[in-house]
N, C-alpha and C. Protein backbone atom coordinates (compact mmCIF):
# COMPACT_ATOMS: atom_id res chain seq x y z
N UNK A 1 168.40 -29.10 141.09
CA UNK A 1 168.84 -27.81 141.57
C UNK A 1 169.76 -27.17 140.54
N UNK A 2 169.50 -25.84 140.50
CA UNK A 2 170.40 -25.04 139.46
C UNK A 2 171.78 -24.34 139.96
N UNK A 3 172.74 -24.53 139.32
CA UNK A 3 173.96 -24.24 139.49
C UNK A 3 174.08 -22.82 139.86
N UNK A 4 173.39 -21.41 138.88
CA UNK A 4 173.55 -20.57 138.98
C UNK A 4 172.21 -20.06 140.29
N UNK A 5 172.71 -18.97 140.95
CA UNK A 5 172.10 -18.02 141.76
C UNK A 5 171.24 -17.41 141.27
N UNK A 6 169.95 -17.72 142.24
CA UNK A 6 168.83 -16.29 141.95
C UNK A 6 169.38 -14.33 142.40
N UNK A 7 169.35 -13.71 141.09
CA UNK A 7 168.69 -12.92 141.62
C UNK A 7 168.25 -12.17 142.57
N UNK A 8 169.33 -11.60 143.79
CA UNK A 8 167.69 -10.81 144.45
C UNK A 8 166.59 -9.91 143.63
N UNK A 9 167.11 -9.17 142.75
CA UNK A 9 166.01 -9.09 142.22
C UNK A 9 165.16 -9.11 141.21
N UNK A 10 165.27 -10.71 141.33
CA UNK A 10 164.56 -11.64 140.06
C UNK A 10 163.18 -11.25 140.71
N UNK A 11 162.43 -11.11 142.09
CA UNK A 11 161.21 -10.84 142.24
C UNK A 11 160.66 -9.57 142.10
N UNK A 12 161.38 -8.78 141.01
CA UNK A 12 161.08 -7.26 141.24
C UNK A 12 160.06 -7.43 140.05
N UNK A 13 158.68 -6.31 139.94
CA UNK A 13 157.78 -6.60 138.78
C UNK A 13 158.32 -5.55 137.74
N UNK A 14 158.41 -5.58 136.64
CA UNK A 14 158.35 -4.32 136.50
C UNK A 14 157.29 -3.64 135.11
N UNK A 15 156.69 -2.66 134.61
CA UNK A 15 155.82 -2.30 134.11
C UNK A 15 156.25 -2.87 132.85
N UNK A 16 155.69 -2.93 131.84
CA UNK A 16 155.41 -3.61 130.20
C UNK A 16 156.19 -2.20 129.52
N UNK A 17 156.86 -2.37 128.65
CA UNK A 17 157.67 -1.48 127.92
C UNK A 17 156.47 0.36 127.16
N UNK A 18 155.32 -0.75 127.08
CA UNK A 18 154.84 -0.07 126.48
C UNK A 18 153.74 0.73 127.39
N UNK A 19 154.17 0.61 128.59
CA UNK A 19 153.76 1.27 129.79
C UNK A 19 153.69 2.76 129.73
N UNK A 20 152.57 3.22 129.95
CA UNK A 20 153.21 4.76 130.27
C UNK A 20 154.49 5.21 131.09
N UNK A 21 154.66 6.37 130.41
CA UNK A 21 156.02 6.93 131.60
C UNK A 21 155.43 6.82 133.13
N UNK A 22 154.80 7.48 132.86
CA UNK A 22 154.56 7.55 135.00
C UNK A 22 154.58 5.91 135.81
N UNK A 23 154.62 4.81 134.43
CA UNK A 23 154.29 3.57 134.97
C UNK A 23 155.15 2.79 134.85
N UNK A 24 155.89 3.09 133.79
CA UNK A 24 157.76 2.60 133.43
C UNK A 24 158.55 3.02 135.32
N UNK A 25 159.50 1.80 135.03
CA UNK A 25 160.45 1.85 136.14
C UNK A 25 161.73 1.21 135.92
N UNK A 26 162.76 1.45 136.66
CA UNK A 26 163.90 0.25 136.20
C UNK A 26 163.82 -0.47 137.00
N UNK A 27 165.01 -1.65 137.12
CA UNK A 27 164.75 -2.58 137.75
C UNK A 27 164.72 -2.22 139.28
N UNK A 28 165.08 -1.12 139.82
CA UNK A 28 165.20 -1.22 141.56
C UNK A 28 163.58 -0.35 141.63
N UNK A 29 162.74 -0.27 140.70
CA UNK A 29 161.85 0.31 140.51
C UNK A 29 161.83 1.84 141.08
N UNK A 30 162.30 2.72 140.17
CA UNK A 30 162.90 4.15 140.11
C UNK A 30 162.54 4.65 138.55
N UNK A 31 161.91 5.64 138.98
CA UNK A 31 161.49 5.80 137.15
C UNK A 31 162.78 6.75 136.84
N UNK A 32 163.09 6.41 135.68
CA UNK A 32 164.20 7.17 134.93
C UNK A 32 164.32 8.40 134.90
N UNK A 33 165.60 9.37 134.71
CA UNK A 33 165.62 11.01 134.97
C UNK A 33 164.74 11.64 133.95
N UNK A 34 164.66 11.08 132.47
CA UNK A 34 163.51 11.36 131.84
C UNK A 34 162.61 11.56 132.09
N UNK A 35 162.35 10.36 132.55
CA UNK A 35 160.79 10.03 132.90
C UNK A 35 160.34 11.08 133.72
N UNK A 36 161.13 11.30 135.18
CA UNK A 36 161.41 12.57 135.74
C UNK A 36 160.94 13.34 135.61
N UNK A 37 161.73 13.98 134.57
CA UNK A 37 161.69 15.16 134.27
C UNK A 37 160.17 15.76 132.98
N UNK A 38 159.99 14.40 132.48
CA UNK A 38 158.74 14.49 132.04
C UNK A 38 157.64 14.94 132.49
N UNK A 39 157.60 14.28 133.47
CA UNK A 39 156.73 14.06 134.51
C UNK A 39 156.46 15.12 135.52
N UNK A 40 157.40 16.23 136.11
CA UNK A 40 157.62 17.80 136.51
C UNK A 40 157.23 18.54 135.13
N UNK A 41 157.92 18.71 134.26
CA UNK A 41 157.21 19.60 133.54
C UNK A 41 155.83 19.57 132.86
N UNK A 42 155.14 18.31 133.13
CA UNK A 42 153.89 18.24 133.08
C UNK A 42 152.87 18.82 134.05
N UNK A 43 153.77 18.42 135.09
CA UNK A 43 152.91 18.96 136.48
C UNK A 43 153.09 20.70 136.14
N UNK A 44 154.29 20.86 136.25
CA UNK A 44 154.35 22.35 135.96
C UNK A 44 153.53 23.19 135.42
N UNK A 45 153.49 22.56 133.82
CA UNK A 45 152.71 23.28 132.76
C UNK A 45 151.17 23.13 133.56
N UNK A 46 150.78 22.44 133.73
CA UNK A 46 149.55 22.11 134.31
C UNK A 46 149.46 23.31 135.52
N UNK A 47 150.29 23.59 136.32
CA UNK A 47 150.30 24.78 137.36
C UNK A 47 150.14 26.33 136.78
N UNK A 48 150.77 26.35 135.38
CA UNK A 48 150.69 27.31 134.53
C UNK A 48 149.29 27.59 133.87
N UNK A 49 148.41 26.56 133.44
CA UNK A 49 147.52 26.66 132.34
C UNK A 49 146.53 26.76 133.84
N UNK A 50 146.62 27.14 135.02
CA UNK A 50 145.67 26.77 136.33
C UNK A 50 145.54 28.19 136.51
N UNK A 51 147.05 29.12 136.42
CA UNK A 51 146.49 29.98 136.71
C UNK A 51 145.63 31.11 135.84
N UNK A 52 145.89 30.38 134.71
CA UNK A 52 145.52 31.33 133.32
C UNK A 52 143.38 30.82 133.74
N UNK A 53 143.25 29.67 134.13
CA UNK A 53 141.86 29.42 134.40
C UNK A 53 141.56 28.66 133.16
N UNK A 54 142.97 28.46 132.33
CA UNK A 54 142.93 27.08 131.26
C UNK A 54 142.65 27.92 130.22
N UNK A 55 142.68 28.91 129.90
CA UNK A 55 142.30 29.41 129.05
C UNK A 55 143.06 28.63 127.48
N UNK A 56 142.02 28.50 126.95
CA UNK A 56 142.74 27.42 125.43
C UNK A 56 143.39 28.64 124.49
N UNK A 57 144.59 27.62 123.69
CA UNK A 57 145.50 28.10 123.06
C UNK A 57 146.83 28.51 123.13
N UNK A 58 146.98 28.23 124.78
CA UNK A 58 148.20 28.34 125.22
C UNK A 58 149.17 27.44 125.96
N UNK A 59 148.77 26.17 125.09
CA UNK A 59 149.27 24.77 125.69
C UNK A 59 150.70 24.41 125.25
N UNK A 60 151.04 25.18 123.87
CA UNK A 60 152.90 24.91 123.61
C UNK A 60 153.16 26.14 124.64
N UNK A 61 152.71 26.80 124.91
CA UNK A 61 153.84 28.34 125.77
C UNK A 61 153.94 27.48 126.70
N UNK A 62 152.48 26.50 127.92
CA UNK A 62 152.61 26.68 128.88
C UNK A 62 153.94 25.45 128.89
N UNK A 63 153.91 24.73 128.29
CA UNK A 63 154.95 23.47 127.95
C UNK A 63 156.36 24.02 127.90
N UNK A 64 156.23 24.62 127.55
CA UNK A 64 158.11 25.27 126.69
C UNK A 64 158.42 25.94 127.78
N UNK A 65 157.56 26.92 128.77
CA UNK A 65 157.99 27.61 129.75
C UNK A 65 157.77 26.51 130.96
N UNK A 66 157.19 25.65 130.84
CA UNK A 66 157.63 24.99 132.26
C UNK A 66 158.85 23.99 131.90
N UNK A 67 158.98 23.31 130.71
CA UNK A 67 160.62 23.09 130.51
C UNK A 67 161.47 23.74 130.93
N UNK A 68 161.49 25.26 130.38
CA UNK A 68 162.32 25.90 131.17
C UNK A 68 162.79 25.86 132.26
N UNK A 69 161.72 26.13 132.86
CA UNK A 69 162.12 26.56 134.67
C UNK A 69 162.04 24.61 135.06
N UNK A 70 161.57 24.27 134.67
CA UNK A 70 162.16 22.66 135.02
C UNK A 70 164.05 22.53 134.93
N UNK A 71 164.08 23.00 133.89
CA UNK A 71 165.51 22.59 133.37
C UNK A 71 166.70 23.24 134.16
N UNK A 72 165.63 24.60 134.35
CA UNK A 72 166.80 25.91 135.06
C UNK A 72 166.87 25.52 136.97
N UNK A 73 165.20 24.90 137.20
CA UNK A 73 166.05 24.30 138.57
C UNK A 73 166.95 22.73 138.73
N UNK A 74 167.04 21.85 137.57
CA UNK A 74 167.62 20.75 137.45
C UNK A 74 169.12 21.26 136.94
N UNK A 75 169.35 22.30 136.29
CA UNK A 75 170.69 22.54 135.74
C UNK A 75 170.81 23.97 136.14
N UNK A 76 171.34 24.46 137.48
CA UNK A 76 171.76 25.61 138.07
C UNK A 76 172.62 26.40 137.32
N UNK A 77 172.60 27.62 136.81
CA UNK A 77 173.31 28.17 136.81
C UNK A 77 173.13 29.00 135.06
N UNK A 78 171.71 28.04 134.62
CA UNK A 78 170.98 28.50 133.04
C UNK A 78 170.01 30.07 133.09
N UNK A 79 170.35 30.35 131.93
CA UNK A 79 169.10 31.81 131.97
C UNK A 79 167.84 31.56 132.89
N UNK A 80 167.14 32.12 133.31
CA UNK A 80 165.86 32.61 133.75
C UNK A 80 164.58 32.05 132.32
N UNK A 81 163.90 31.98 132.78
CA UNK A 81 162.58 31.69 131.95
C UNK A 81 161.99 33.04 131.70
N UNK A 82 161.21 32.95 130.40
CA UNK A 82 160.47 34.45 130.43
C UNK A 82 159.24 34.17 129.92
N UNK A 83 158.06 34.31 130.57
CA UNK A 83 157.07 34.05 130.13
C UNK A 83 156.74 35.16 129.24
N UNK A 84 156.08 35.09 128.35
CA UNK A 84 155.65 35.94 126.81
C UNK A 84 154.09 36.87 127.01
C-alpha cells in the first residue's frame, strides 16, 4: 500500500496535447477561455460567411469581424464592430 493519496482526479481522461482545441480540456475537463473564445469566433465567422451564401474571398473580414463582436460581447464596454 502507498503512503500517498489518490487523486480524486487521477480518473479524469484528458485529450493528447496535440488534440484539437475543441478537444483539449483541463483537468476538471473545461476547455480553456482561449479555447473559448476560439471556438465562438469560429462559430461566428461561420454565421457571417452564411449569410453572404459563402461567397469566397471574404474569409479574413469574416474572421476579424467576428473577433470583434466576440471580444466586444466578452469585454463590455469596447467600440462597436464595423463591418466594411
Amino acid at each position: 500500500m502507498s503512503n500517498q493519496a489518490e487523486s480524486p482526479l487521477s480518473n479524469v481522461k484528458r485529450a493528447p496535447a496535440t488534440a484539437a482545441p475543441e478537444q483539449r480540456s483541463n483537468v476538471a475537463g473545461v476547455r480553456s477561455a482561449a479555447d473559448q473564445r476560439q471556438v465562438m469566433i469560429a462559430e461566428a465567422a461561420y454565421y457571417l460567411a452564411l449569410q453572404r451564401k459563402f461567397e469566397p474571398g471574404h474569409e479574413v473580414e469574416d474572421w476579424l469581424l467576428a473577433e470583434s463582436q466576440i471580444d466586444r460581447v466578452v469585454t463590455p464596454g469596447s467600440p462597436p464592430a464595423k463591418r466594411q
